[in-house]
Protein backbone atom coordinates (compact mmCIF):
# COMPACT_ATOMS: atom_id res chain seq x y z
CA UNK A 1 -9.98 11.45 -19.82
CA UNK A 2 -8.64 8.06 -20.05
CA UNK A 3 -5.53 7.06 -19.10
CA UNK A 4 -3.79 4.48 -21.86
CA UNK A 5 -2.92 1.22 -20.15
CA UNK A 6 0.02 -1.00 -21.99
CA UNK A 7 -1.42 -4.77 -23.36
CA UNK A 8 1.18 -7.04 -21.33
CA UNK A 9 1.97 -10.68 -21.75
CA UNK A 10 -0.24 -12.83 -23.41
CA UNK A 11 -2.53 -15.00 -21.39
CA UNK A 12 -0.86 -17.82 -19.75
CA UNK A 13 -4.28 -19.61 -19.96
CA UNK A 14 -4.61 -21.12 -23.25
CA UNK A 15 -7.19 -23.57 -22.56
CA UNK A 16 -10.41 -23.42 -20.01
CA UNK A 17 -10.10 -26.93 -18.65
CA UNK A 18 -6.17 -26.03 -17.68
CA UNK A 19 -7.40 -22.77 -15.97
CA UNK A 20 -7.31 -24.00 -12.13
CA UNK A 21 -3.85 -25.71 -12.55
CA UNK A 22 -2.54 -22.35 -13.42
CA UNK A 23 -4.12 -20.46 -11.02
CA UNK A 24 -2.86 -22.48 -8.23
CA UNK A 25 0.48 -22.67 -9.78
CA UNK A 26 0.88 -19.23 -10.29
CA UNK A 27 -0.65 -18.47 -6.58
CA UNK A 28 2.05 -20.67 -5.09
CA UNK A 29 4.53 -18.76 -6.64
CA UNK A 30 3.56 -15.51 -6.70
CA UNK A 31 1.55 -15.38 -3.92
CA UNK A 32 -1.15 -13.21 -5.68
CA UNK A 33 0.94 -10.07 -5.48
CA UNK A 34 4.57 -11.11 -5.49
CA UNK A 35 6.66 -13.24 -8.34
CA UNK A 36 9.67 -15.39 -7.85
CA UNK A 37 11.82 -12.30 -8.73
CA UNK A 38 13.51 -10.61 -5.13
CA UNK A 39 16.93 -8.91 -4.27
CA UNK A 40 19.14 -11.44 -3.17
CA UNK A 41 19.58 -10.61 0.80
CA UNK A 42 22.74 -8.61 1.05
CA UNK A 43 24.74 -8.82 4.78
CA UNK A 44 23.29 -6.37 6.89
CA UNK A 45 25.80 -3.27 7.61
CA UNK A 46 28.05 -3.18 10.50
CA UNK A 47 26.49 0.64 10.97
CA UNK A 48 22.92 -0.06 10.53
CA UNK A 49 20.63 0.70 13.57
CA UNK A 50 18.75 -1.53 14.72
CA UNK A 51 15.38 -1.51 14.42
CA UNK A 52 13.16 -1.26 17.58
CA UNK A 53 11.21 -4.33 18.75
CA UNK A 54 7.48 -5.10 17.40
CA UNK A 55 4.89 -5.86 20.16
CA UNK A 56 2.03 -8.06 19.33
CA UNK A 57 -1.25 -6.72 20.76
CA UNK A 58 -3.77 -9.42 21.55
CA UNK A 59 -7.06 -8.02 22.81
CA UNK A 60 -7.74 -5.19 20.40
CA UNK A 61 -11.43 -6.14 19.53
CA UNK A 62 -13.34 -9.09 17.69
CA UNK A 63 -11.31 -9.50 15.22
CA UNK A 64 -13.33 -10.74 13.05
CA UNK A 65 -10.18 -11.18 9.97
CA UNK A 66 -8.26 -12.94 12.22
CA UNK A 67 -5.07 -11.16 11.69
CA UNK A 68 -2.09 -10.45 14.10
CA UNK A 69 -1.50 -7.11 15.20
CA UNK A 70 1.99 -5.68 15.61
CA UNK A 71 2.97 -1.83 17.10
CA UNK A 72 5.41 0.24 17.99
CA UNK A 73 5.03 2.61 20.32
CA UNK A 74 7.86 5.30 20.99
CA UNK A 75 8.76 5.77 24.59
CA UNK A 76 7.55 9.09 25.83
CA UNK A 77 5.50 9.62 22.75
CA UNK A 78 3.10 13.01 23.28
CA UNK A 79 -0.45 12.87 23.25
CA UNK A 80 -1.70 13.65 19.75
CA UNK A 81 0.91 11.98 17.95
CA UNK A 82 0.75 10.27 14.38
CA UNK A 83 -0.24 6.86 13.24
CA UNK A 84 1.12 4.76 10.20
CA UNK A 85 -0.27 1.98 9.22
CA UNK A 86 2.11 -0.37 7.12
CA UNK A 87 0.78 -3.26 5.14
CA UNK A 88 3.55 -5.70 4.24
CA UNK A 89 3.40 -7.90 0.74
CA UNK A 90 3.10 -11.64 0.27
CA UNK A 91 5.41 -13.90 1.66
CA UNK A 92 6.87 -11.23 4.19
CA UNK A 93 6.52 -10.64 7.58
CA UNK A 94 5.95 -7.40 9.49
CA UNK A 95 9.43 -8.03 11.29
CA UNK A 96 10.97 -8.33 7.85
CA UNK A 97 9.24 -5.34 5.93
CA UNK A 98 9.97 -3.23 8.84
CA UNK A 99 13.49 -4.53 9.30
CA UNK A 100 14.30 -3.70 5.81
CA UNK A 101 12.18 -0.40 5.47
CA UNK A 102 13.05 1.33 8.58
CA UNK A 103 9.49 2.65 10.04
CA UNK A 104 10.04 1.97 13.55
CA UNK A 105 13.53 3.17 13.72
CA UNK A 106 11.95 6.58 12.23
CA UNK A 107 8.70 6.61 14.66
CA UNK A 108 11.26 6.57 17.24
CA UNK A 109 13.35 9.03 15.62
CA UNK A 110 10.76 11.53 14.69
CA UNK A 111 7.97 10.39 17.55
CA UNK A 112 4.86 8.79 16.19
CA UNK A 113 3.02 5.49 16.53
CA UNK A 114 3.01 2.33 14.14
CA UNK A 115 0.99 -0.26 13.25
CA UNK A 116 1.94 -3.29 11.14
CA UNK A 117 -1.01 -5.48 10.19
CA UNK A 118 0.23 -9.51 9.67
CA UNK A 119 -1.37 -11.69 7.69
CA UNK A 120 -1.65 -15.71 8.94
CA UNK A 121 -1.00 -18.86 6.95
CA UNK A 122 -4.38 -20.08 7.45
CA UNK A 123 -5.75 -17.33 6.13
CA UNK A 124 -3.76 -17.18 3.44
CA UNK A 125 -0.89 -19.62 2.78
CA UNK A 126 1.57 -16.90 1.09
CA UNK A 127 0.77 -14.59 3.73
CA UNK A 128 -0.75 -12.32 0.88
CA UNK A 129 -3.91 -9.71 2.74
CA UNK A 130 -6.83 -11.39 0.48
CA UNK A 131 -7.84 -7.96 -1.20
CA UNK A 132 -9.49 -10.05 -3.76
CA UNK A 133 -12.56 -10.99 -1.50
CA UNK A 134 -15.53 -8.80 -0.93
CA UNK A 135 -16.12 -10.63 2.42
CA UNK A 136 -12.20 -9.36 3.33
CA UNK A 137 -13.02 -5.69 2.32
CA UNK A 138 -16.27 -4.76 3.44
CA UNK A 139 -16.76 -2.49 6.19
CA UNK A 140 -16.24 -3.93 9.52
CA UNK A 141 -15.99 -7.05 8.32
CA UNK A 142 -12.99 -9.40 7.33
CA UNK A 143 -9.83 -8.49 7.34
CA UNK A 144 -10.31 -4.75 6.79
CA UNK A 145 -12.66 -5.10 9.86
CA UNK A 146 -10.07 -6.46 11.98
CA UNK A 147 -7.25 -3.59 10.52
CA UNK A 148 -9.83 -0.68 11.83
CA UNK A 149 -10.75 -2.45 15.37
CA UNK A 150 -6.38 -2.53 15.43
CA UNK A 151 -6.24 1.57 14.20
CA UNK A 152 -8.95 2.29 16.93
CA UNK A 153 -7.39 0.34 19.76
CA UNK A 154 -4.07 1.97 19.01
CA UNK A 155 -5.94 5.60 19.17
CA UNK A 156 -7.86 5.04 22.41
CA UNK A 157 -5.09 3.54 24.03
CA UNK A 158 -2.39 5.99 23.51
CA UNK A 159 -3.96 9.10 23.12
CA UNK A 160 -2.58 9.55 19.42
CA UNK A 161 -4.43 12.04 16.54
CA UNK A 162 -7.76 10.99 15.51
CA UNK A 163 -6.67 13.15 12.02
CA UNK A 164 -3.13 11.77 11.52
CA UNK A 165 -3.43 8.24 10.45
CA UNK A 166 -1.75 7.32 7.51
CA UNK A 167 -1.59 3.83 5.63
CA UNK A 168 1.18 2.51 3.03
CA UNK A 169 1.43 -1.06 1.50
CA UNK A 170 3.39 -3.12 -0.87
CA UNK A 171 1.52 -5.03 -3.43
CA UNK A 172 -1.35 -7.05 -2.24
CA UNK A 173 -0.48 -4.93 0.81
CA UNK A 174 -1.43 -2.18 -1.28
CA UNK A 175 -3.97 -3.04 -2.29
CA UNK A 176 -5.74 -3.25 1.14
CA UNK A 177 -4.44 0.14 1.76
CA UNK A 178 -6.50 1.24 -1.48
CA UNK A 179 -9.41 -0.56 0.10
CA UNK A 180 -8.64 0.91 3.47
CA UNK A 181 -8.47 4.42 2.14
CA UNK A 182 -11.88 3.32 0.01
CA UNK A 183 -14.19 1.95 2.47
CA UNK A 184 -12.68 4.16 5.52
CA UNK A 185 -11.70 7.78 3.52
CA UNK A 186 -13.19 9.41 6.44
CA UNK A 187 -10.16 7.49 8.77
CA UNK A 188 -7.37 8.70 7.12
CA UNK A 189 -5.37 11.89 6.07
CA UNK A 190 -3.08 10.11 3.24
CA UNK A 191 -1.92 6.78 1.66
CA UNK A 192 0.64 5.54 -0.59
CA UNK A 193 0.33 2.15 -2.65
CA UNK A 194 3.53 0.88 -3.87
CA UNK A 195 2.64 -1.85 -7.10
CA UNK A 196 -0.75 -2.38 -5.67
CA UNK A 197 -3.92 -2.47 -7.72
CA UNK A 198 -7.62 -0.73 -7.79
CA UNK A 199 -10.51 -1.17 -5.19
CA UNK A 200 -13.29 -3.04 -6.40
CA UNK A 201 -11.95 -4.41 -9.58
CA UNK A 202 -12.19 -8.37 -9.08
CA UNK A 203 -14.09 -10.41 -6.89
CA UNK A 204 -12.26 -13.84 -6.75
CA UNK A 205 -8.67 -15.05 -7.16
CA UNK A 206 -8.87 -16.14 -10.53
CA UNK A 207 -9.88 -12.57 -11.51
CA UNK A 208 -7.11 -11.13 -8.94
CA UNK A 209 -4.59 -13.04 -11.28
CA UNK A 210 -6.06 -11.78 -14.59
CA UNK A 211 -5.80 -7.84 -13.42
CA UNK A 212 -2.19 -9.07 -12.01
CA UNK A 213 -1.27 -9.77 -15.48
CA UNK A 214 -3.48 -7.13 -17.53
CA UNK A 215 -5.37 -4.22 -15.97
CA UNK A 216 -8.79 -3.87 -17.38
CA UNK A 217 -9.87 -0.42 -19.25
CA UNK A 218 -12.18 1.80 -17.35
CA UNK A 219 -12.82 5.46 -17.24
CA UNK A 220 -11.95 7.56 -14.26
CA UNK A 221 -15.80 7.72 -13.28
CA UNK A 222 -16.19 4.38 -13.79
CA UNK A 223 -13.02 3.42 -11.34
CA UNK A 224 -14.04 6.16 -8.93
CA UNK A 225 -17.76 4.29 -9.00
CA UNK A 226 -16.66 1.68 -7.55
CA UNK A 227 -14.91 3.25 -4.78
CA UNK A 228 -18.48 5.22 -4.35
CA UNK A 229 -20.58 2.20 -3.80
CA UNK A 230 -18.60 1.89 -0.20
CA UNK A 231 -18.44 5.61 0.49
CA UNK A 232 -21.04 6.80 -1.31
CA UNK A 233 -21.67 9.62 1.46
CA UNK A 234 -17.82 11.11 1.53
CA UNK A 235 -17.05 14.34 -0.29
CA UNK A 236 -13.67 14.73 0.77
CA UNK A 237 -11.21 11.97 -0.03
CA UNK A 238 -7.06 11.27 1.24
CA UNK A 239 -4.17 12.29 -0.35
CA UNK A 240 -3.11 9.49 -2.48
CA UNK A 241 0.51 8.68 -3.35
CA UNK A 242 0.44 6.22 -6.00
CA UNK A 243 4.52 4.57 -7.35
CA UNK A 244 4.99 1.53 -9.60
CA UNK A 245 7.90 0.55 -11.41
CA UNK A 246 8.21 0.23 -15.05
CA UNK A 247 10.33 -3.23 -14.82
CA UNK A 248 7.24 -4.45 -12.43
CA UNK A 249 6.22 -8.22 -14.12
CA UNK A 250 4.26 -9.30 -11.20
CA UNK A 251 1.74 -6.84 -11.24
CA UNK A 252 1.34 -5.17 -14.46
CA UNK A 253 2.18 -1.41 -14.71
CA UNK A 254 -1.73 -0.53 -15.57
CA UNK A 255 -3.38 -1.03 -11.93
CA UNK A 256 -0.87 1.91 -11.01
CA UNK A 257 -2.43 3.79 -14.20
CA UNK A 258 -5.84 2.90 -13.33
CA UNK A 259 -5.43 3.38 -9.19
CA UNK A 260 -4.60 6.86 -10.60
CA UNK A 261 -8.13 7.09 -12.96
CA UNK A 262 -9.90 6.13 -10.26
CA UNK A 263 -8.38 8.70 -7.83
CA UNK A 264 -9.01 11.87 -10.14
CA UNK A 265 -12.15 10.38 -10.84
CA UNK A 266 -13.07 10.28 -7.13
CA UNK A 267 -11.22 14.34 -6.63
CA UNK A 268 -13.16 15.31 -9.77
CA UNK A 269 -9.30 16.10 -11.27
CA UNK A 270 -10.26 13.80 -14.53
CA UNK A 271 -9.54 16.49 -16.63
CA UNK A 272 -6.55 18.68 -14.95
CA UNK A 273 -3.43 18.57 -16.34
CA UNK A 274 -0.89 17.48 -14.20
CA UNK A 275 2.32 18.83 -13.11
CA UNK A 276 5.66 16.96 -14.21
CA UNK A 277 8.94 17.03 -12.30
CA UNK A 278 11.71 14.21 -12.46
CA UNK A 279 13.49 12.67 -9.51
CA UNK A 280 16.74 10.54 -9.13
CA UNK A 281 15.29 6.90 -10.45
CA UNK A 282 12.00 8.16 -12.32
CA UNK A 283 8.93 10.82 -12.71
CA UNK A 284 6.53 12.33 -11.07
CA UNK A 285 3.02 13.79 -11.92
CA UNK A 286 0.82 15.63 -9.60
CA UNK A 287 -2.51 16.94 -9.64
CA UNK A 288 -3.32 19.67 -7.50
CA UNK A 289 -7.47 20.83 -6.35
CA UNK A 290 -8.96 24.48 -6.50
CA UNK A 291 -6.75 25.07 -3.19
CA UNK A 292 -3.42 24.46 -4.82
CA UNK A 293 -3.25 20.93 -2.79
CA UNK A 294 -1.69 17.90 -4.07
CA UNK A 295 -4.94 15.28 -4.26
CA UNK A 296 -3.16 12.64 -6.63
CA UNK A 297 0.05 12.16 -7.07
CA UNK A 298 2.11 8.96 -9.62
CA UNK A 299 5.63 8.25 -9.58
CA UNK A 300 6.66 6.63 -12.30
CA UNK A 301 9.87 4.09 -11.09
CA UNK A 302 12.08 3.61 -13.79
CA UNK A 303 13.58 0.14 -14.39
CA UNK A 304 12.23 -0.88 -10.78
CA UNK A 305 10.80 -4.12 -10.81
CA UNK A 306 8.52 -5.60 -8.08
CA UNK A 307 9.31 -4.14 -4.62
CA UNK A 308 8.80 -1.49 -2.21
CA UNK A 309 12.14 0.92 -2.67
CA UNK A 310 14.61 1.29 -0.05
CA UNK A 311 17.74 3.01 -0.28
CA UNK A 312 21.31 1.38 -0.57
CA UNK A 313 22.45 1.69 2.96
CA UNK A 314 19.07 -0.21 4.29
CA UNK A 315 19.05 -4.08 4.89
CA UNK A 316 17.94 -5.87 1.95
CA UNK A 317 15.00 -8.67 2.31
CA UNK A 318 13.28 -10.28 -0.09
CA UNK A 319 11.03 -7.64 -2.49
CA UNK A 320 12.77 -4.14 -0.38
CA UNK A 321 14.70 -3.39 -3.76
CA UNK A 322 17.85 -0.90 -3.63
CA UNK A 323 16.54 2.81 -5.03
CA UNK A 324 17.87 5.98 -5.19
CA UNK A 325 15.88 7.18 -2.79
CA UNK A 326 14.09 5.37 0.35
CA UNK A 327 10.25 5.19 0.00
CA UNK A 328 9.79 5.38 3.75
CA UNK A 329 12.21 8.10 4.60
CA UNK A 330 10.47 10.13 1.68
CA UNK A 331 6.71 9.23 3.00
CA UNK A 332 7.64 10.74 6.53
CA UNK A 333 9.11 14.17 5.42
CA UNK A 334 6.07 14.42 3.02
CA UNK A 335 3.64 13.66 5.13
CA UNK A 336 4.86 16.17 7.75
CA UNK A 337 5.89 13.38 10.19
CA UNK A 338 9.64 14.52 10.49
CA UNK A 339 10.45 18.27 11.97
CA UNK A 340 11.84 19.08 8.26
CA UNK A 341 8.87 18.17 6.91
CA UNK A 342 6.52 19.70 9.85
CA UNK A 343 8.42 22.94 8.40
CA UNK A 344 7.43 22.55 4.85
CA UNK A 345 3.62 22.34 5.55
């Protein structure tokens, strides 16, 4: 089976010797994973709540990615509880993705723990996670390194479920989530990428900009391969939730398509027909394994451009984009966080 992936815009390189100026250009302004294109901050409502207080956490190991940890931890949460892990896009902040998204105000409504990776200037100097870099993504090392000593320290220290850790990330955010979910399957019951891209398709910025623009062709066994050459002993793999919009002109529409090849190729689901249901804003296909479980899921954002979708009521930052529905809000009823959603599973 192979997935079609649309040509997009011609390349902006034109000549070799003006490659680098372009590159850098293009980095500065879209920060490897987000353009110049954002919502335009509306006032925040008189009725919003306001969103509980991040805590930086200091001594949680090595670090050897040199990242910043922020948590939340509920008051009175109960022993066994969940764990999100939310990966914010370039040129945000964990304060402003979770202002805007509303994570911590539902871990303290619903009672489970969060964890909001940061990303520094000097590691990168549009805050973008480097997903691009083999160093930043290989087990226990780099910046993935550091995001598993902060997922461990979080566990140990407040008693919460060794099998209830989820991640979700925006963008270049998501695509450390696909690398988290890649090199660490075995770590985590589910994930969602919002406009992220594939594990293990570049190895530099200049090709990270290329795949940005155009998503290279592969097979589902080829995608999946390179997920397998970091866990080539795991058998059973997360749920994936997988969204891009179809307006999206920062990253190009085919690293959702191919995120989803290299999924089914990883489930063995290459050559299931998915199920098709429609939902206020886009679509929705879903493939389901011998045990009637949803593996793979893609929802299809119609219109949407580059953003993580939040709904009209929520604060408005800088790439949170207005939606029908609120990404976050969905995310916790599906993944059984929320007592309506503990119900449905």
């Amino acid at each position: 089976m192979r997935l079609k992936i649309p040509k997009s815009v011609s390349s902006m390189i034109r000549q070799q010797r003006q490659w680098q100026k372009a590159v850098n250009r293009v980095v500065q302004q879209a920060g490897l994973g987000l353009g110049q294109e954002a919502a335009k901050p509306r006032a925040k409502p008189a009725s919003a709540k306001p969103a509980p207080h991040l805590e930086e956490v200091t001594a949680f190991g090595s670090n050897p990615g040199h990242l910043r940890m922020l948590a939340y931890v509920p008051p009175g949460l109960k022993p066994g509880a969940a764990l999100v892990v939310v990966l914010h896009g370039c040129q945000q902040t964990a304060e402003e993705f979770d202002r805007a998204s509303e994570w911590s105000v539902l871990a303290r409504k619903h009672g489970f723990a969060l964890l909001y990776p940061e990303q520094r200037h000097s590691n990168n100097p549009n805050l973008c996670f480097n997903w691009f870099r083999p160093s930043a993504v290989a087990e226990d090392r780099g910046e993935i390194g550091s995001i598993r000593q902060m997922i461990d320290f979080l566990i140990e220290t407040h008693d919460l479920s060794q099998t209830a850790v989820h991640v979700v990330g925006l963008s270049a955010g998501g695509a450390m989530a696909a690398a988290l979910l890649s090199v660490y399957p075995e770590r985590f019951r589910a994930g969602a990428i919002m406009a992220g891209l594939p594990f293990g398709a570049v190895r530099d910025a200049m090709g990270a900009l290329a795949i940005m623009r155009q998503a290279p062709q592969k097979s589902p066994q080829e995608w999946a391969g390179l997920v397998r050459q970091a866990s080539p002993e795991t058998v059973n793999w997360p749920d994936i939730s997988i969204w891009h919009g179809t307006a999206d002109e920062v990253v190009d529409i085919g690293n959702g398509q191919a995120l989803v090849s290299q999924w089914l190729g990883l489930n063995g689901l290459e050559d299931v027909a998915p199920q098709r249901s429609v939902f206020p804003g886009g679509e929705r296909l879903s493939w389901r394994n011998a045990r009637d479980d949803i593996k793979v899921e893609y929802a299809i954002l119609d219109g949407f451009a580059h953003g993580f979708p939040i709904s009209q009521k929520q604060e408005s930052q800088p790439f949170m984009l207005a939606f029908p529905l609120s990404l976050a809000h969905l995310l916790v009823e599906r993944w059984g966080l929320s007592p309506a959603g503990r119900k449905a599973a």
